[in-house]
Protein backbone atom coordinates (compact mmCIF):
# COMPACT_ATOMS: atom_id res chain seq x y z
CA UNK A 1 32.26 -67.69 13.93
CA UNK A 2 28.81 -68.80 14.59
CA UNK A 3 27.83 -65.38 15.13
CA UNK A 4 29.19 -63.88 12.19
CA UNK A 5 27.40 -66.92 10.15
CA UNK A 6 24.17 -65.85 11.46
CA UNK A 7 25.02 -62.10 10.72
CA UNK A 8 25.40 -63.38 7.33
CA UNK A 9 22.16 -65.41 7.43
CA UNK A 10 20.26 -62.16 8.19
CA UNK A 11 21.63 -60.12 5.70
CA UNK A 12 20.85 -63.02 2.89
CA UNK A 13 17.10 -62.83 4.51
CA UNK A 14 17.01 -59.14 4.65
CA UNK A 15 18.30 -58.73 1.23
CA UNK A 16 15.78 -60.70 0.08
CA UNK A 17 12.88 -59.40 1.94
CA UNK A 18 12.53 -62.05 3.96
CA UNK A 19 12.53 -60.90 7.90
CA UNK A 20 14.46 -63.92 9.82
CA UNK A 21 12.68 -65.32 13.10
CA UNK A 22 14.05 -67.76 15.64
CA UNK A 23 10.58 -70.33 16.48
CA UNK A 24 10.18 -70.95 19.93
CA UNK A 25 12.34 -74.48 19.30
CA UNK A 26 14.71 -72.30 18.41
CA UNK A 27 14.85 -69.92 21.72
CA UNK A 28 14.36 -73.32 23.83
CA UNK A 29 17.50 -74.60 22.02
CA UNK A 30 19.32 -70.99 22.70
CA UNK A 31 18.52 -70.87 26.50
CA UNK A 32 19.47 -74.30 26.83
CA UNK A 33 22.33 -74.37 25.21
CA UNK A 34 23.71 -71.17 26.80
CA UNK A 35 22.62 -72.37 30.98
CA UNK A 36 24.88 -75.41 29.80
CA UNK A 37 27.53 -73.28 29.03
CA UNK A 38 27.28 -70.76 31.93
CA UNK A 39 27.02 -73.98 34.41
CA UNK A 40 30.26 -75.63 32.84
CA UNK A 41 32.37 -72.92 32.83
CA UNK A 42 31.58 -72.40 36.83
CA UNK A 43 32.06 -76.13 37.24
CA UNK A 44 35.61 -75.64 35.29
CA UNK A 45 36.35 -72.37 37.40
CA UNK A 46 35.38 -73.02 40.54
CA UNK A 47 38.25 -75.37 41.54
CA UNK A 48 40.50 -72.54 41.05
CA UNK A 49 38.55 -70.05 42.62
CA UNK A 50 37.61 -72.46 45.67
CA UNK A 51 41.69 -72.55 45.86
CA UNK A 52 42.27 -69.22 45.60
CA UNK A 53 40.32 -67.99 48.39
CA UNK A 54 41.41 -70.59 50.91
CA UNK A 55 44.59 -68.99 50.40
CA UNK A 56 43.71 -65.44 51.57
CA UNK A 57 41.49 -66.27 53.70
CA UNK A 58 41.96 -66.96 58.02
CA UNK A 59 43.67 -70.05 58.40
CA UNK A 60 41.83 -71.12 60.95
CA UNK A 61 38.51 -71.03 59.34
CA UNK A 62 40.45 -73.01 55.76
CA UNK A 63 41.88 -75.34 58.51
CA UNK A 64 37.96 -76.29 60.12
CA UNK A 65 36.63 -76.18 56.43
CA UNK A 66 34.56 -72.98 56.66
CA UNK A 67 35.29 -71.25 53.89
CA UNK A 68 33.42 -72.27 50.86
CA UNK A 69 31.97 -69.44 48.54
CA UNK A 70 33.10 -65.98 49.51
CA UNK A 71 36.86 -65.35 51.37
CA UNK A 72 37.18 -64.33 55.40
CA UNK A 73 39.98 -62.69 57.12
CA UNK A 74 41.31 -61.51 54.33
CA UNK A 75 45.40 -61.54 53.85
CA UNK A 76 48.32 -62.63 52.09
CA UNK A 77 50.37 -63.28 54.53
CA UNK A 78 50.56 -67.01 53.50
CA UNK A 79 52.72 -65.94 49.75
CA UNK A 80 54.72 -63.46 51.65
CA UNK A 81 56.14 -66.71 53.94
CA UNK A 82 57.30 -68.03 51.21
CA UNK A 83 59.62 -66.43 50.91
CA UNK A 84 61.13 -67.83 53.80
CA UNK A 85 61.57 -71.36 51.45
CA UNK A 86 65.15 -71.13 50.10
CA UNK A 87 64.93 -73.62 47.55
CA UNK A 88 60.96 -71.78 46.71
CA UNK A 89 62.79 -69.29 44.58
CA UNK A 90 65.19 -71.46 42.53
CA UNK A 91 62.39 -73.92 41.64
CA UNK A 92 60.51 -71.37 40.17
CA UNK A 93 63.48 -69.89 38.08
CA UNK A 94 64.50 -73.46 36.82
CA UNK A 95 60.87 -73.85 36.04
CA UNK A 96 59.81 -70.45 34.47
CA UNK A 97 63.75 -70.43 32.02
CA UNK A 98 62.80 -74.09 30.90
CA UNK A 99 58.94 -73.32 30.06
CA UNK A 100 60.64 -70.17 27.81
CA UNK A 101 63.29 -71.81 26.61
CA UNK A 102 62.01 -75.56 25.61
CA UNK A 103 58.92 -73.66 24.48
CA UNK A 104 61.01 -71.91 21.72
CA UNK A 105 63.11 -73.99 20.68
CA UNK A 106 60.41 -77.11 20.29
CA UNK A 107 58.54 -74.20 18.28
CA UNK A 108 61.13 -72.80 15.74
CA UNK A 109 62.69 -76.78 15.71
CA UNK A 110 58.51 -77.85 14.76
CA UNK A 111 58.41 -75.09 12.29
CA UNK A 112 61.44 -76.11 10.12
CA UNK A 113 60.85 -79.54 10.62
CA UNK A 114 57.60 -79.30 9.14
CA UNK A 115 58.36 -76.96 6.67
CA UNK A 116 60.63 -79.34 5.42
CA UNK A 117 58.22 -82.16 4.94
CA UNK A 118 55.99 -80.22 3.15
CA UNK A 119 58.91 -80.09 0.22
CA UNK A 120 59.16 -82.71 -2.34
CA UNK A 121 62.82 -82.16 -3.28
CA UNK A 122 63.86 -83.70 0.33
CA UNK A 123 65.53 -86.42 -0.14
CA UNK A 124 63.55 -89.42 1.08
CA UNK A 125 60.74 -87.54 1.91
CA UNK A 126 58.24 -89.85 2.84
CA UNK A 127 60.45 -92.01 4.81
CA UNK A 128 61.04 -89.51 7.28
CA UNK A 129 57.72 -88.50 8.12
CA UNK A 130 56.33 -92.30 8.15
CA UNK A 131 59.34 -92.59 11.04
CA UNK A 132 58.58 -89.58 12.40
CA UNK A 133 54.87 -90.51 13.21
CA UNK A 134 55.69 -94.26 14.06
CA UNK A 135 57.14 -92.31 17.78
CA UNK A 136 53.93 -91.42 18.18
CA UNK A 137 52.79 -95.24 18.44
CA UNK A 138 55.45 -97.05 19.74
CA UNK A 139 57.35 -96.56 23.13
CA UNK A 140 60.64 -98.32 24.43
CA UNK A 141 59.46 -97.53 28.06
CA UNK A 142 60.19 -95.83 31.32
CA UNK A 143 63.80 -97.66 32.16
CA UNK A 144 64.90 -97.21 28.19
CA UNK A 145 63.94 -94.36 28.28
CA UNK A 146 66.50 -93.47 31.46
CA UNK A 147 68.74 -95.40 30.26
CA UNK A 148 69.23 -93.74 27.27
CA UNK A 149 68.84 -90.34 29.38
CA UNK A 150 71.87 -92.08 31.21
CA UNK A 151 74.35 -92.36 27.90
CA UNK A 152 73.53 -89.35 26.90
CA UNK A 153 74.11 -87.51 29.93
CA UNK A 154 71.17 -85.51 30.19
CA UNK A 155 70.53 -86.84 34.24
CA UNK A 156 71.29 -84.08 36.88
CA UNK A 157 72.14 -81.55 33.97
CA UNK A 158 69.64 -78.85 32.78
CA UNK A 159 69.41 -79.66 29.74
CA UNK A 160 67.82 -83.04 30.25
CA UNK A 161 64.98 -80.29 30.20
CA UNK A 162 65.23 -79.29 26.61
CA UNK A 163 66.81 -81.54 24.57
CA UNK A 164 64.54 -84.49 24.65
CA UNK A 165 61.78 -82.11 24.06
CA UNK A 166 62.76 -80.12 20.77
CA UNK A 167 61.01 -82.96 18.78
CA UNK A 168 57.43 -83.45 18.82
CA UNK A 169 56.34 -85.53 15.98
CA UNK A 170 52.36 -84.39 16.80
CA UNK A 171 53.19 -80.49 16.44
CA UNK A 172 55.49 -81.37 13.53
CA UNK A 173 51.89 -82.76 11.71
CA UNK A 174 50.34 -79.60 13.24
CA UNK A 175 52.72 -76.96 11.34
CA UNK A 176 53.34 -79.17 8.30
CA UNK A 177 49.36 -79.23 7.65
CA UNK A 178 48.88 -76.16 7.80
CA UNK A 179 52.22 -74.76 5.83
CA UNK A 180 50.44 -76.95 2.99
CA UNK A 181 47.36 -74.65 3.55
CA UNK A 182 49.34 -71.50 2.49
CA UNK A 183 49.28 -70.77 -0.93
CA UNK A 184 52.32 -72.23 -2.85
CA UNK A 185 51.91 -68.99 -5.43
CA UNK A 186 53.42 -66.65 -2.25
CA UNK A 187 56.64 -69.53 -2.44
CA UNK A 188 57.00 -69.22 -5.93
CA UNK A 189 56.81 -65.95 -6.41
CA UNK A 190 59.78 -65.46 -3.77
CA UNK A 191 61.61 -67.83 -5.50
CA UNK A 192 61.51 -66.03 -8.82
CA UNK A 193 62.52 -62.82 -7.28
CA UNK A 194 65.85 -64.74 -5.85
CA UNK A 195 64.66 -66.05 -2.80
CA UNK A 196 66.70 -68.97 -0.87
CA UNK A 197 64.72 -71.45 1.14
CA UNK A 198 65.46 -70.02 4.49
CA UNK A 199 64.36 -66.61 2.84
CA UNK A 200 61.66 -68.19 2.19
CA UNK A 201 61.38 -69.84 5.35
CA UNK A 202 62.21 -66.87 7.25
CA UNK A 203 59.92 -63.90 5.83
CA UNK A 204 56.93 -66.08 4.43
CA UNK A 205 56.38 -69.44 6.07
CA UNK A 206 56.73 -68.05 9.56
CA UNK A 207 54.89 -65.08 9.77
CA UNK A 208 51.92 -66.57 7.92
CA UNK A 209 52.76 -69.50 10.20
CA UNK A 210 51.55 -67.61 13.46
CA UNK A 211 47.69 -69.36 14.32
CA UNK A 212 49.59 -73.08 14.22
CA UNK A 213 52.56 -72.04 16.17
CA UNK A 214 51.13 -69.70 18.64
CA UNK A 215 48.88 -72.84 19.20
CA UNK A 216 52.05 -75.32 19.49
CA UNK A 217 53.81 -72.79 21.60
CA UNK A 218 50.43 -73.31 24.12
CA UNK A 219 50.90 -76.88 24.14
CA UNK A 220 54.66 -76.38 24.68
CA UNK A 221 54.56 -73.43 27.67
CA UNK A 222 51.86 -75.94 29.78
CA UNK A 223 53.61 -79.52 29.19
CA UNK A 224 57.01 -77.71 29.90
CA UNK A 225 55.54 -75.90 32.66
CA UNK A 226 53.40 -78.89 34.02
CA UNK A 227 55.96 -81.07 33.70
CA UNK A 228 57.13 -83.66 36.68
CA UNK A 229 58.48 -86.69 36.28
CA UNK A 230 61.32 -86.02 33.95
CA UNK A 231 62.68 -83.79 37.10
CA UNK A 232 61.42 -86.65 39.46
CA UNK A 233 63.85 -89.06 37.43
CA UNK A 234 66.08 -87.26 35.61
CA UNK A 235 67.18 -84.72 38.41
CA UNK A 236 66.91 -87.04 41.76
CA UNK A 237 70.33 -86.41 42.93
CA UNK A 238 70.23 -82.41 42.37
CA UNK A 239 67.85 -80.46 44.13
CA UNK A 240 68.93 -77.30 42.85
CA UNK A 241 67.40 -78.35 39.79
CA UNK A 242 64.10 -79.30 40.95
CA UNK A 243 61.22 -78.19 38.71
CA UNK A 244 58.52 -76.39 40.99
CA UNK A 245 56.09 -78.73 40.05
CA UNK A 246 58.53 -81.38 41.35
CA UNK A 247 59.60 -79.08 44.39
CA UNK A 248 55.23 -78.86 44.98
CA UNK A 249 55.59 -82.92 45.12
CA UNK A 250 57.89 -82.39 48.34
CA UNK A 251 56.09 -79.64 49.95
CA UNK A 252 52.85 -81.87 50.16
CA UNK A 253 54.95 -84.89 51.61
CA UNK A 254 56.61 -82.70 53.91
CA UNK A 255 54.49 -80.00 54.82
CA UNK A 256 54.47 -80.03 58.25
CA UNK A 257 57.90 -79.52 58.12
CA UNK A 258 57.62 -76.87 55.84
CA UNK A 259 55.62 -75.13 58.15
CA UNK A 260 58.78 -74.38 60.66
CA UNK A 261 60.60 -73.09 57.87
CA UNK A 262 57.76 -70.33 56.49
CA UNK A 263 57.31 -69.56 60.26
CA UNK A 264 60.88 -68.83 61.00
CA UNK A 265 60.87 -65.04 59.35
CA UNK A 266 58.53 -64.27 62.62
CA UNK A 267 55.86 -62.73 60.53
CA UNK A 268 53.58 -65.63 60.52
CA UNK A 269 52.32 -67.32 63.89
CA UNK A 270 52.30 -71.12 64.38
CA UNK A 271 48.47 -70.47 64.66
CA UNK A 272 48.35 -69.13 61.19
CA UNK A 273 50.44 -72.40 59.25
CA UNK A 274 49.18 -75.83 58.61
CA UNK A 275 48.88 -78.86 56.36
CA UNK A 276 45.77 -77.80 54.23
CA UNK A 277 46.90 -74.03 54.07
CA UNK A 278 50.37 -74.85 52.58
CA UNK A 279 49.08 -77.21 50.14
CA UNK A 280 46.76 -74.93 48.74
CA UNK A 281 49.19 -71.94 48.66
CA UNK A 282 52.01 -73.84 47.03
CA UNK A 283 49.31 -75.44 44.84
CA UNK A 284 47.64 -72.12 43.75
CA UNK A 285 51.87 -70.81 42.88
CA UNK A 286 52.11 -73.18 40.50
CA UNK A 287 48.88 -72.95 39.19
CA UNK A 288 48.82 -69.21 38.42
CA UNK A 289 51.67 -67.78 35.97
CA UNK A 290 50.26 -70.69 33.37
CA UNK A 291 46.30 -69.22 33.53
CA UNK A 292 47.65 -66.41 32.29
CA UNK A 293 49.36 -68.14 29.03
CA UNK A 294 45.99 -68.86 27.18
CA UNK A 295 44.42 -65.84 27.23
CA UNK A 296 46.92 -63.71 25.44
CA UNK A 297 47.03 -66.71 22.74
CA UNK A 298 43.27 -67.53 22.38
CA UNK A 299 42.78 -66.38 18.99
CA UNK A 300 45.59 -67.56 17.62
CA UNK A 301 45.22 -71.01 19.01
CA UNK A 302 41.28 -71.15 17.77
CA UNK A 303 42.48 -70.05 14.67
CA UNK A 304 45.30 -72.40 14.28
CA UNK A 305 42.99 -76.02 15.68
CA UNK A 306 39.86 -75.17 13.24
CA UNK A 307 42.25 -74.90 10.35
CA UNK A 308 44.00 -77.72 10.93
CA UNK A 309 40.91 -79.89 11.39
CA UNK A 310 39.55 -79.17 8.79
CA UNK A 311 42.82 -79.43 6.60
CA UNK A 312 43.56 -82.87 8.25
């Protein structure tokens, strides 16, 4: 955006006959303000990276804390062992269906809910969305919260996953401020052409809808996906339902254990296995499939937080 402003700056200038020139402050400011850049985005990067190659590199030289810039001994014999983890496999399935399937259904559940609030016919209106954003203030707490998990029966079950998580009074303000962006003419002129409200809904609201709920569907994929302790509490008694974030948690405080298990398909030597290198292998597992997430959403997610900042 700020380079298409200053497109637009120089064709103003140009048009005018005026030639547009940066002053030295100017280039000083430029330099500056682009080194800061470069140097953050290494500082944010270089965590992952630093991971990364610990991982693939000889596991003797991660284990005596060689390896710090470029990889050594390169292999990847460290993901192939885990394969060796029964319970890797099922932790990453219960994770991966939840992050899909929470992610939807908090999205579509966001979009109607805040289409909804953006209509004046609803009956009491403005009482339900005052309620709705009081959750976002007040909290019953950690054991009322279980509790209530409890009565509902939402412990060791699966959907203990989803269900608590379909409403989200913050992307409920996200979608409803920007559905009262879209021009109410498009709405009308559906309705006069026959239009019910879920047509409406359906073939106008959601499709235009795509910046704010792309950028709710972000949020969604890395809290699911990121997610802990509602597996740490919720599912204590059932393993098989473990969360891989939560199934990470017992790799680190068992390790050493673990390491007899990835050694026991015989293509990994005792030598090769210990504490540091399964920590950063399992780490880097869980840290992968949700890099990948933002990129392919970017522009709708830019898109979707600059409008509604402004709006709000």
């Amino acid at each position: 955006m700020a380079e298409n402003v200053k497109k637009i700056a120089h064709a103003r200038h140009t048009a005018m006959g005026i030639e547009y020139k940066r002053s030295p402050m100017d280039r000083v400011f430029m330099v500056l303000n682009v080194t800061f850049f470069i140097l953050f985005t290494i500082l944010c990067i270089f965590p992952f990276y630093y991971l990364f190659i610990n991982t693939i590199s000889d596991n003797d030289l991660v284990n005596r804390g060689v390896i710090t810039l470029l990889p050594q001994g390169i292999h990847i014999q460290n993901y192939i062992a885990l394969k060796n983890v029964s319970d890797f496999g099922q932790s990453v399935f219960i994770s991966v269906t939840r992050t899909i399937l929470g992610t939807a259904v908090m999205v579509l559940a966001s979009a109607f809910a805040g289409y909804l609030t953006t209509k004046k016919e609803m009956w009491r209106r403005s009482l339900w969305y005052r309620l709705l954003v009081i959750t976002m203030y007040f909290n019953a707490g950690l054991v009322p919260w279980y509790l209530n998990m409890l009565g509902l029966g939402l412990t060791d079950n699966y959907l203990g996953y989803i269900i608590p998580g379909i409403v989200q009074p913050y992307n409920i303000i996200l979608v409803k401020t920007y559905i009262e962006s879209i021009p109410s003419e498009l709405e009308e002129s559906a309705r006069i052409d026959g239009a019910s409200n879920m047509q409406v809904f359906s073939r106008i609201i959601l499709p235009l809808s795509k910046p704010i709920l792309a950028t709710i569907a972000v949020f969604g994929a890395v809290g699911n996906w990121n997610s802990f302790q509602d597996s740490l509490i919720l599912m204590a008694n059932t393993p098989a339902l473990y969360t891989l974030q939560h199934r990470l948690y017992v790799y680190l405080n068992s390790s050493s254990n673990l390491a007899n298990v990835m050694q026991s398909g015989g293509n990994v030597s005792a030598a090769m296995l210990n504490t540091k290198v399964i920590q950063y292998t399992i780490s880097m597992v869980t840290i992968i499939p949700i890099m990948f997430v933002y990129p392919f959403m970017q522009q709708y997610f830019e898109e979707g937080i600059m409008l509604g900042a402004v709006k709000g």
